[in-house]
C-alpha atoms as a PDB file:
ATOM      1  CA  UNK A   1       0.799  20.232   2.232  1.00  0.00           C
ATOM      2  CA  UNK A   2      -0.858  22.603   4.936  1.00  0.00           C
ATOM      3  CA  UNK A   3       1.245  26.191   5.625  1.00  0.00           C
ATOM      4  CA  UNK A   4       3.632  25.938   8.398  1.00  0.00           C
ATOM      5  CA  UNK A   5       1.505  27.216  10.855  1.00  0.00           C
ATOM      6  CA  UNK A   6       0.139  24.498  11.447  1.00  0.00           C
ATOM      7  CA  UNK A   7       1.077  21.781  14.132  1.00  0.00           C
ATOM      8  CA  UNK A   8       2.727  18.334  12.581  1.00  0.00           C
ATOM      9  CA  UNK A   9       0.580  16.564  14.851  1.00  0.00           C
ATOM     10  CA  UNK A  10      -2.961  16.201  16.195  1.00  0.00           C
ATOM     11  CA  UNK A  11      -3.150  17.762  19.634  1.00  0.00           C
ATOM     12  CA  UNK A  12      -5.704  17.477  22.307  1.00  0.00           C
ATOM     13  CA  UNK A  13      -6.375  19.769  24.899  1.00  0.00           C
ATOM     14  CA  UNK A  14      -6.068  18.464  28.359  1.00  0.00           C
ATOM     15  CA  UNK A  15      -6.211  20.813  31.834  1.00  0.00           C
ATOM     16  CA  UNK A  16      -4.316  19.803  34.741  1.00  0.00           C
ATOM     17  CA  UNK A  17      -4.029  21.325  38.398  1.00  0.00           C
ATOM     18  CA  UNK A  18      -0.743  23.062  38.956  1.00  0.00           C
ATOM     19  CA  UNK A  19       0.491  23.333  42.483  1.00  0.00           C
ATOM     20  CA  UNK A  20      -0.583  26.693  43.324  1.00  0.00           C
ATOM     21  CA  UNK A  21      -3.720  25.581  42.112  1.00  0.00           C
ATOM     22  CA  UNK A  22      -4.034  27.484  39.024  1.00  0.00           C
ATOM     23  CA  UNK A  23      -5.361  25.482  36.156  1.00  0.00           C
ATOM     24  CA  UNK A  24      -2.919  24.953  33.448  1.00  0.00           C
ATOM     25  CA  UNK A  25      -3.369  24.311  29.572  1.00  0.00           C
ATOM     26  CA  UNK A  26      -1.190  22.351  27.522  1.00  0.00           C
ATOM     27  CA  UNK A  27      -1.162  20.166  24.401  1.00  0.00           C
ATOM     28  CA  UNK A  28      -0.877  16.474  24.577  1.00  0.00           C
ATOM     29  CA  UNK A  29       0.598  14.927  20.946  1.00  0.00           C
ATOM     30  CA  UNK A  30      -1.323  12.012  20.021  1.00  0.00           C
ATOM     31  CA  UNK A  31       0.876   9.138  17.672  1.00  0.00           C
ATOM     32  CA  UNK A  32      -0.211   9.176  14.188  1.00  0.00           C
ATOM     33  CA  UNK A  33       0.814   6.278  11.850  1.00  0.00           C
ATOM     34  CA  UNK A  34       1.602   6.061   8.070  1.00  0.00           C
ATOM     35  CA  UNK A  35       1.595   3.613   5.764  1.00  0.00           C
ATOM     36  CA  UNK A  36       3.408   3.075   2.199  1.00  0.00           C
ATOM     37  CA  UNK A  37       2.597   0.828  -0.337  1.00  0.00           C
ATOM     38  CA  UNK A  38       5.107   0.307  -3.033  1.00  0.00           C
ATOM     39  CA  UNK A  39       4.759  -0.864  -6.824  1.00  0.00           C
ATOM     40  CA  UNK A  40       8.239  -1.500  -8.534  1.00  0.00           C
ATOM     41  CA  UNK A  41       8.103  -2.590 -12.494  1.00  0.00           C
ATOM     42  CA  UNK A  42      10.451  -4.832 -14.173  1.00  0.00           C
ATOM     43  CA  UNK A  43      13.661  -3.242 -14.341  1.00  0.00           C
ATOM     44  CA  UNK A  44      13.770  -1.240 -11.279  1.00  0.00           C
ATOM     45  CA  UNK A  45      17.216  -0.678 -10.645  1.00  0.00           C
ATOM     46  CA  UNK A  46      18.433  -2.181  -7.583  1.00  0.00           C
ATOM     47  CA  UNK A  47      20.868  -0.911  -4.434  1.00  0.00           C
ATOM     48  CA  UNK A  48      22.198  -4.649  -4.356  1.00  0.00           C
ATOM     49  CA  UNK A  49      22.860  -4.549  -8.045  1.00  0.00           C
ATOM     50  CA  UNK A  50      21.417  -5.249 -11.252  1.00  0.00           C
ATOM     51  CA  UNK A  51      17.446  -4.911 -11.423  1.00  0.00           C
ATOM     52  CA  UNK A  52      14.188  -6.349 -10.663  1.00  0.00           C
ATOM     53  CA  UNK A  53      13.055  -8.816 -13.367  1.00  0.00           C
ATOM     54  CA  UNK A  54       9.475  -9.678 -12.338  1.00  0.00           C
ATOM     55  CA  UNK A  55       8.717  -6.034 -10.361  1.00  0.00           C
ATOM     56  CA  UNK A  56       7.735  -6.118  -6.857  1.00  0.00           C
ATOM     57  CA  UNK A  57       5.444  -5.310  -4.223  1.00  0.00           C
ATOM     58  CA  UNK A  58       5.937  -4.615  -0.127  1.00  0.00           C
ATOM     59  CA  UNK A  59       4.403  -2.255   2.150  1.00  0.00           C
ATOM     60  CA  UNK A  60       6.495   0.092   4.960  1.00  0.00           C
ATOM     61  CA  UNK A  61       4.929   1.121   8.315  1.00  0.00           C
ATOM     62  CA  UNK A  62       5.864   4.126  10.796  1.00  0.00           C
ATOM     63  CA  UNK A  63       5.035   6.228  13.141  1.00  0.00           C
ATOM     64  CA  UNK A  64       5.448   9.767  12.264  1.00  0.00           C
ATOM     65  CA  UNK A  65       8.368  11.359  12.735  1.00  0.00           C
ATOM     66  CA  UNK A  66       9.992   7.844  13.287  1.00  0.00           C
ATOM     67  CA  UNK A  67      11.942   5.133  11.100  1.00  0.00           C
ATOM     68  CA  UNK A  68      10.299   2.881   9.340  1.00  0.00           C
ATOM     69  CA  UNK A  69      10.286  -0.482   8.969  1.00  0.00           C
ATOM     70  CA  UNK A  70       9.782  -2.336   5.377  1.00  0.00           C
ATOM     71  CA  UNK A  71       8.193  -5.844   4.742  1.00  0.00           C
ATOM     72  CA  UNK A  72       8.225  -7.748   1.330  1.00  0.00           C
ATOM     73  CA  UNK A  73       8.240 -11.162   0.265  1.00  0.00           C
ATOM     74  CA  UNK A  74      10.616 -13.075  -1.995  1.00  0.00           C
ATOM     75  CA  UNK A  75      12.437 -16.329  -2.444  1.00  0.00           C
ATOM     76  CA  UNK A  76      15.637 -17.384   0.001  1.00  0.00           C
ATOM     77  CA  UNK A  77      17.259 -17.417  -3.616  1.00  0.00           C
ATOM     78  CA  UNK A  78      16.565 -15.089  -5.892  1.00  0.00           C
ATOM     79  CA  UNK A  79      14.950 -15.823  -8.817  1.00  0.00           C
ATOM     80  CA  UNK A  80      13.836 -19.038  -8.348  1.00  0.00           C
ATOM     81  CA  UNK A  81      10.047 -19.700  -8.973  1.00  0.00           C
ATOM     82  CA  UNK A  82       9.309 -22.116  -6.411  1.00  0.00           C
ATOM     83  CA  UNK A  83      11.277 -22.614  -3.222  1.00  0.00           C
ATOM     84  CA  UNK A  84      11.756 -20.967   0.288  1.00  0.00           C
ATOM     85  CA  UNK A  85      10.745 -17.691   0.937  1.00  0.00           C
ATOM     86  CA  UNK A  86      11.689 -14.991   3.475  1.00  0.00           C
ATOM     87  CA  UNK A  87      10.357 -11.445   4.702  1.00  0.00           C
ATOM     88  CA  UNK A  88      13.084  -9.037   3.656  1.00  0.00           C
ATOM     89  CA  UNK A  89      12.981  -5.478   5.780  1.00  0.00           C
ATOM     90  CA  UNK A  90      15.371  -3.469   3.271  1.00  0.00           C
ATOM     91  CA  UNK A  91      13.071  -3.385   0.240  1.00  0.00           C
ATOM     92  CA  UNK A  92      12.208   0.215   0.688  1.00  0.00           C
ATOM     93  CA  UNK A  93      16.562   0.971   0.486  1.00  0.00           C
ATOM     94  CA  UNK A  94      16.969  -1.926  -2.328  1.00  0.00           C
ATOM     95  CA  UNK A  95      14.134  -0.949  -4.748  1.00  0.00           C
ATOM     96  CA  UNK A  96      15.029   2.275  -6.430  1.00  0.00           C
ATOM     97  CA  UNK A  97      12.861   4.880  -7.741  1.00  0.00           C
ATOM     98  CA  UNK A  98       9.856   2.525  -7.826  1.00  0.00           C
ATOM     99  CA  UNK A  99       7.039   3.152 -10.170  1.00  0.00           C
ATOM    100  CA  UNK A 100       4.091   4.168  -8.122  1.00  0.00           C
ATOM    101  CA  UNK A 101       4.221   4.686  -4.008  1.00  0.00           C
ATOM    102  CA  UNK A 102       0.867   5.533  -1.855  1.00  0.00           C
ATOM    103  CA  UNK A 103       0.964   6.883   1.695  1.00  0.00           C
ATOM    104  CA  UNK A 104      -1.838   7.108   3.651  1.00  0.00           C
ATOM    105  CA  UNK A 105      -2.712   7.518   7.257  1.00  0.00           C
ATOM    106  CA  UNK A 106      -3.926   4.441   9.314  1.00  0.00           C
ATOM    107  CA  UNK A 107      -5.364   3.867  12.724  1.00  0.00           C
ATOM    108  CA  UNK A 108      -3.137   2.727  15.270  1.00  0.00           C
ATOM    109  CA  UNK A 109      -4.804  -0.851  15.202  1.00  0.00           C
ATOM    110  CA  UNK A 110      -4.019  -0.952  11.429  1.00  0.00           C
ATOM    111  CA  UNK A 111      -0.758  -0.198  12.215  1.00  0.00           C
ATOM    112  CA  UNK A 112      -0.501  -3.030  14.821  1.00  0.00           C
ATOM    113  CA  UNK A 113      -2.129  -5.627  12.812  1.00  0.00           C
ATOM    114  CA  UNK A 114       0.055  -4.857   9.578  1.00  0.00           C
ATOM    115  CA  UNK A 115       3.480  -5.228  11.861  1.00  0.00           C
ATOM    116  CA  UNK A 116       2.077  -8.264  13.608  1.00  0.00           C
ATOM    117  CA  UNK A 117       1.868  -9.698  10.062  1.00  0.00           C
ATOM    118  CA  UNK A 118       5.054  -8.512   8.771  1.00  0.00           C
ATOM    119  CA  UNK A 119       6.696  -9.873  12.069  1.00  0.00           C
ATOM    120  CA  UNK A 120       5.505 -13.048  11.921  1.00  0.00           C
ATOM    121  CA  UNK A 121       2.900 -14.603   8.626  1.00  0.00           C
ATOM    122  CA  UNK A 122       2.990 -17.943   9.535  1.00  0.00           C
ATOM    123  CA  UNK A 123       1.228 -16.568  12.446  1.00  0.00           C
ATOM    124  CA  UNK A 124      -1.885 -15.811  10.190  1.00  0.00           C
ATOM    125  CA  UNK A 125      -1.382 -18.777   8.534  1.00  0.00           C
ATOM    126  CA  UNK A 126       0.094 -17.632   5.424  1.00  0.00           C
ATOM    127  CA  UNK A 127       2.873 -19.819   4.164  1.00  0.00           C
ATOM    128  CA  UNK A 128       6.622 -19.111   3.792  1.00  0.00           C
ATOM    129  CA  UNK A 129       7.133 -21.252   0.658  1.00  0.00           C
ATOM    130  CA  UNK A 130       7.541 -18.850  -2.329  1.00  0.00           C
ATOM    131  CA  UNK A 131       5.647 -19.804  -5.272  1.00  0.00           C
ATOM    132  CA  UNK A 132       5.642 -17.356  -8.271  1.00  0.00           C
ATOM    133  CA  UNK A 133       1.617 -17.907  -8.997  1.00  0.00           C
ATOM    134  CA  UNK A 134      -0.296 -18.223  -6.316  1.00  0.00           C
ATOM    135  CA  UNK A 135       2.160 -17.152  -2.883  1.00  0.00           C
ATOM    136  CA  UNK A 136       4.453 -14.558  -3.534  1.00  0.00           C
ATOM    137  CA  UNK A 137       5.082 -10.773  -2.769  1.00  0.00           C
ATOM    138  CA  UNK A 138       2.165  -9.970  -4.311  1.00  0.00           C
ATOM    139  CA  UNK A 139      -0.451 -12.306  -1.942  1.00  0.00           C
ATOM    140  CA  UNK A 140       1.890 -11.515   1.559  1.00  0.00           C
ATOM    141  CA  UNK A 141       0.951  -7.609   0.586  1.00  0.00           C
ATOM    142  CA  UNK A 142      -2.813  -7.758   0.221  1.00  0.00           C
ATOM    143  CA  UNK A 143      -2.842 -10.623   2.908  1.00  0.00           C
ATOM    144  CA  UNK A 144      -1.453  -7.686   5.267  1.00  0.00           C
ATOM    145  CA  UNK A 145      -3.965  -5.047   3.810  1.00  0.00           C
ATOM    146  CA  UNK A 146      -6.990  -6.874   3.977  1.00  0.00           C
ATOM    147  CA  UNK A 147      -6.194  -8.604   7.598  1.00  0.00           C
ATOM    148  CA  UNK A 148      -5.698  -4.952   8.680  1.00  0.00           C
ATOM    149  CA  UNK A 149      -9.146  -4.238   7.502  1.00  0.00           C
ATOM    150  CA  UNK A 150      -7.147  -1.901   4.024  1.00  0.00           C
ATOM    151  CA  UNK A 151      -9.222  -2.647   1.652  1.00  0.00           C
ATOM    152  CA  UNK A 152      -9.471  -2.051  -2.383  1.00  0.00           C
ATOM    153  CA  UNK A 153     -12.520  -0.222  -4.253  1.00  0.00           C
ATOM    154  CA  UNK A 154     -14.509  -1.001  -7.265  1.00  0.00           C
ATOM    155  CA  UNK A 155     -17.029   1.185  -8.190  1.00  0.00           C
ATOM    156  CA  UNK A 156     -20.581   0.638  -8.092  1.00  0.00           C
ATOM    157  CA  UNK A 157     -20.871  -1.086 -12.242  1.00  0.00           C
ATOM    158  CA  UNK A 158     -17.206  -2.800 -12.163  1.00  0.00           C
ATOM    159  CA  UNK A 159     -18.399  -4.439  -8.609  1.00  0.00           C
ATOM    160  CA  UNK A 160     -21.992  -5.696 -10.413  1.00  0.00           C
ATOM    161  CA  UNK A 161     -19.599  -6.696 -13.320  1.00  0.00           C
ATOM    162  CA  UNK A 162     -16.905  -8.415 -11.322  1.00  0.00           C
ATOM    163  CA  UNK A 163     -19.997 -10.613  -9.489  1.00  0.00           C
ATOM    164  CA  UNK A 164     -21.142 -11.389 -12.758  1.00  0.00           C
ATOM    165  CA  UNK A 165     -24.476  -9.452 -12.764  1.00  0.00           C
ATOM    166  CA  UNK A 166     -25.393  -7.263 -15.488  1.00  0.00           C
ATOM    167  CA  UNK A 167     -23.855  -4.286 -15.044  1.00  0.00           C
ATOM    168  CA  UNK A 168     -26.352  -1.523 -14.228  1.00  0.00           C
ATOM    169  CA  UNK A 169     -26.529   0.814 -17.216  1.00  0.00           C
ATOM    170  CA  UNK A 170     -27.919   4.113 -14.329  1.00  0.00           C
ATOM    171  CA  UNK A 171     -24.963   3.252 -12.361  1.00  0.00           C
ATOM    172  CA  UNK A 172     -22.336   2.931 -15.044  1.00  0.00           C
ATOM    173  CA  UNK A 173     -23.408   6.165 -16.094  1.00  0.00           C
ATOM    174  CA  UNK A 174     -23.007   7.525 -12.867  1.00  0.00           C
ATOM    175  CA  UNK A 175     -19.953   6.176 -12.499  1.00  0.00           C
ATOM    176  CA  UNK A 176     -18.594   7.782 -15.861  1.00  0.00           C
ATOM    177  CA  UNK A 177     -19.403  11.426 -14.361  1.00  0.00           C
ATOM    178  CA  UNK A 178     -18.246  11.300 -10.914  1.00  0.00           C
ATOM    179  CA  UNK A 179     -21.412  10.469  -9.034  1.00  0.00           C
ATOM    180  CA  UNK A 180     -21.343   7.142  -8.362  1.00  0.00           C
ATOM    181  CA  UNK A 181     -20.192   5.106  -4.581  1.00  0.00           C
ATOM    182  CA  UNK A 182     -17.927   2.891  -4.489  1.00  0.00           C
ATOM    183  CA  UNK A 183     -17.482  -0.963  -2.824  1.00  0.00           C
ATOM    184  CA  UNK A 184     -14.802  -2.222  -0.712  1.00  0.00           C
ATOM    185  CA  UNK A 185     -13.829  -5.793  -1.364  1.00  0.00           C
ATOM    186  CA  UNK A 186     -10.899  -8.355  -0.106  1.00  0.00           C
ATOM    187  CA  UNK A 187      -8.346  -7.961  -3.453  1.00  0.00           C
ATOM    188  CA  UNK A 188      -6.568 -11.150  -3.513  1.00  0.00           C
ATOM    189  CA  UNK A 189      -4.381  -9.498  -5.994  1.00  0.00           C
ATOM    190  CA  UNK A 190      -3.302  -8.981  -9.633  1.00  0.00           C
ATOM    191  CA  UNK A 191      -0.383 -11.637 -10.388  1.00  0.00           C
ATOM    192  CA  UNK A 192       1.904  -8.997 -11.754  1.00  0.00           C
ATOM    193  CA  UNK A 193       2.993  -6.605  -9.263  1.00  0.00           C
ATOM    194  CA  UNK A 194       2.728  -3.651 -11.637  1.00  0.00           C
ATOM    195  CA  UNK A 195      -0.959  -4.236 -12.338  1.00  0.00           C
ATOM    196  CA  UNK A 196      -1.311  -3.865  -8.324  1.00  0.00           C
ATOM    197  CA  UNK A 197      -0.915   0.165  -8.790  1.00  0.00           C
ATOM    198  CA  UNK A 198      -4.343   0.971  -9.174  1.00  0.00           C
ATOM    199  CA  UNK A 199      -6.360  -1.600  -6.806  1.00  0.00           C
ATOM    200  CA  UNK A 200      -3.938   0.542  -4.545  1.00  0.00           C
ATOM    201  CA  UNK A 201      -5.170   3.781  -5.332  1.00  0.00           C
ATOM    202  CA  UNK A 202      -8.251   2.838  -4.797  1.00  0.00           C
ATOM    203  CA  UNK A 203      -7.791   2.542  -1.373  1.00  0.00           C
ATOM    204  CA  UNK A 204     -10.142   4.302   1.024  1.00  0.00           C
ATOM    205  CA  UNK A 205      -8.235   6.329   3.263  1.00  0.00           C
ATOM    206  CA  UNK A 206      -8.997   5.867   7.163  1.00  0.00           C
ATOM    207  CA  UNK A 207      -8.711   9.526   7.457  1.00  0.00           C
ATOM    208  CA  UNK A 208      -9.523  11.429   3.548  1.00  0.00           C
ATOM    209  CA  UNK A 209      -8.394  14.915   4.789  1.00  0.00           C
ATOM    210  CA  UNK A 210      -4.997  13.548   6.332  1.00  0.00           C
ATOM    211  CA  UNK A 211      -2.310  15.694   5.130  1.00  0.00           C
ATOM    212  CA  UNK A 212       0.184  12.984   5.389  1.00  0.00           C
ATOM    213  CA  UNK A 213      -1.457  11.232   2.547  1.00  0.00           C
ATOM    214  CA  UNK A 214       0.523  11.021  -0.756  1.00  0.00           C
ATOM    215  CA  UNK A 215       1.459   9.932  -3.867  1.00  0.00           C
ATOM    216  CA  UNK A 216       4.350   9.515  -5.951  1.00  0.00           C
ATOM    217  CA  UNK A 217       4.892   8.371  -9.398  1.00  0.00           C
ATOM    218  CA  UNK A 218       8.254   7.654 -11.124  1.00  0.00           C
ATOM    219  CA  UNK A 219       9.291   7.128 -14.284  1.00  0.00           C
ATOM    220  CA  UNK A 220       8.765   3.593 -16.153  1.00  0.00           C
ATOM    221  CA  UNK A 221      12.596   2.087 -15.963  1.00  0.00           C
ATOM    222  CA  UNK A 222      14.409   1.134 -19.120  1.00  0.00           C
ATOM    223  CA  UNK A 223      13.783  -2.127 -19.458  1.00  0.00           C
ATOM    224  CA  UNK A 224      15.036  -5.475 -21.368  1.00  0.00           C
ATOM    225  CA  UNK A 225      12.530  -7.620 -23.639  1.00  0.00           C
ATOM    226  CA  UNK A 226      11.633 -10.132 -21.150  1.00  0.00           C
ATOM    227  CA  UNK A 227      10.653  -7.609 -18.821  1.00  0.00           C
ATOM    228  CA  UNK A 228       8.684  -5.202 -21.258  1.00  0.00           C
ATOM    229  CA  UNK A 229       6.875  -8.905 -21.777  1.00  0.00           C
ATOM    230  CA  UNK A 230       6.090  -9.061 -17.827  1.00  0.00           C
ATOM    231  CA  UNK A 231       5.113  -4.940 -18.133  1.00  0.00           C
ATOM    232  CA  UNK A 232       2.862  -4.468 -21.364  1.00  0.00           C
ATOM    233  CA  UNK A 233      -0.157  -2.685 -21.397  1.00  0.00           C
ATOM    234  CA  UNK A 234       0.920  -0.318 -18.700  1.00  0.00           C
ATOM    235  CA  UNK A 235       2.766   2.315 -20.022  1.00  0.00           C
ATOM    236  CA  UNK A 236      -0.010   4.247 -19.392  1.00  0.00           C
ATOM    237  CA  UNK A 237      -1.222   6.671 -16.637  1.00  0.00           C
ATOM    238  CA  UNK A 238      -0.003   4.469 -13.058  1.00  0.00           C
ATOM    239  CA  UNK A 239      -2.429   4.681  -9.965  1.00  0.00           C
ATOM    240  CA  UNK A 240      -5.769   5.504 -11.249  1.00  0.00           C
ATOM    241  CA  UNK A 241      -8.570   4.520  -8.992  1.00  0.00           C
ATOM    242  CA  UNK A 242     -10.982   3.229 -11.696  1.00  0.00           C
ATOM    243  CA  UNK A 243     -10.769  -0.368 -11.132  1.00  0.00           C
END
């Protein structure tokens, strides 16, 4: 975080014409806009009561220095697999502690286009029947991200690997120390929302040097067997970018 000198917001300089007609400087505060992404395992405790069996997904928008406002997608009735689903707005109060969070800066257009969404999917054509495999909180998340022009990363060998080309052995290796570029691409998603955490840190940032941008990692939750099941294979590090 930068020392408290400095201003919480971008200014701009603008000169207007006082009435004595002395030139006058003063700082006009532009709106800058923050996103959160949220990745909450199987067994997140929950504000409602009991805890999350599958994990969950769902994204929060603001303005900064404002309230935000949540969007995540689940069934009408909990639990079920297949069956009506609904946009909830209180995921960001009901999830606690969730396993991995990302903020990052966005463009006011991103911001627009990720609300529009959240307001209203159907809108975008994305349908409000809940199905656990193929429409659920997981797909309504990167739905929002990639309409909003969010996009994940691969790097240069997992994107000639993931298009089934052989993988470049120079640009592995470049990859491996650091010197490498990587390649946006539209994620349609990883089916458990725990496996989501690192397609989201891969995330370009709209602006890199923002100092709003963020992370924050919690704890893996305790757990029952049905939802270490739905979690394996990811006790280790959460949010790396090397997908």
């Amino acid at each position: 975080m930068g020392s408290h000198s400095k201003k919480p917001l971008r200014q701009i300089v603008s000169k207007t014409l006082t009435p004595t007609n002395n030139t006058e400087t003063k700082a006009i505060r532009i709106k800058r806009y923050l996103l959160t992404m949220y990745v909450a395992a199987p067994g997140t405790p929950l504000k409602e009561g009991g805890t999350s069996l599958p994990g969950h997904l769902y994204y929060s928008i603001c303005m900064h220095g404002s309230k935000s406002i949540c969007y995540g997608f689940a069934p009408i009735r909990h639990g079920e697999m297949i069956g009506p689903g609904k946009v909830y707005n209180n995921d960001d109060e009901n999830y606690i502690n969730p396993l991995y969070a990302r903020t990052i800066e966005i463009k006011e257009y991103q911001y627009v286009s990720l609300k529009n969404f959240g307001d209203n999917p159907k809108a975008y054509n994305f349908s409000m029947k809940y199905e656990h495999a193929k429409n659920n909180c997981v797909d309504f998340v990167w739905n929002a991200l990639n309409k909003s022009n969010i996009k994940a990363t691969l790097t240069y060998a997992s994107a000639l690997d993931r298009t089934g080309e052989v993988v470049n052995k120079a640009g592995a290796v470049m990859d491996k120390i650091g010197l490498g570029f990587r390649v946006e691409f539209a994620h349609e998603g990883d089916l458990k929302p725990i496996d989501n955490a690192d397609s989201i840190a891969s995330i370009l940032p709209p602006f890199p040097k923002s100092e709003l941008n963020k992370e924050t990692k919690n704890p893996m939750p305790n757990r029952n067997f049905i939802q270490k099941l739905l979690s394996q294979n990811r006790d280790e590090k959460i949010g790396t970018s090397n997908v």
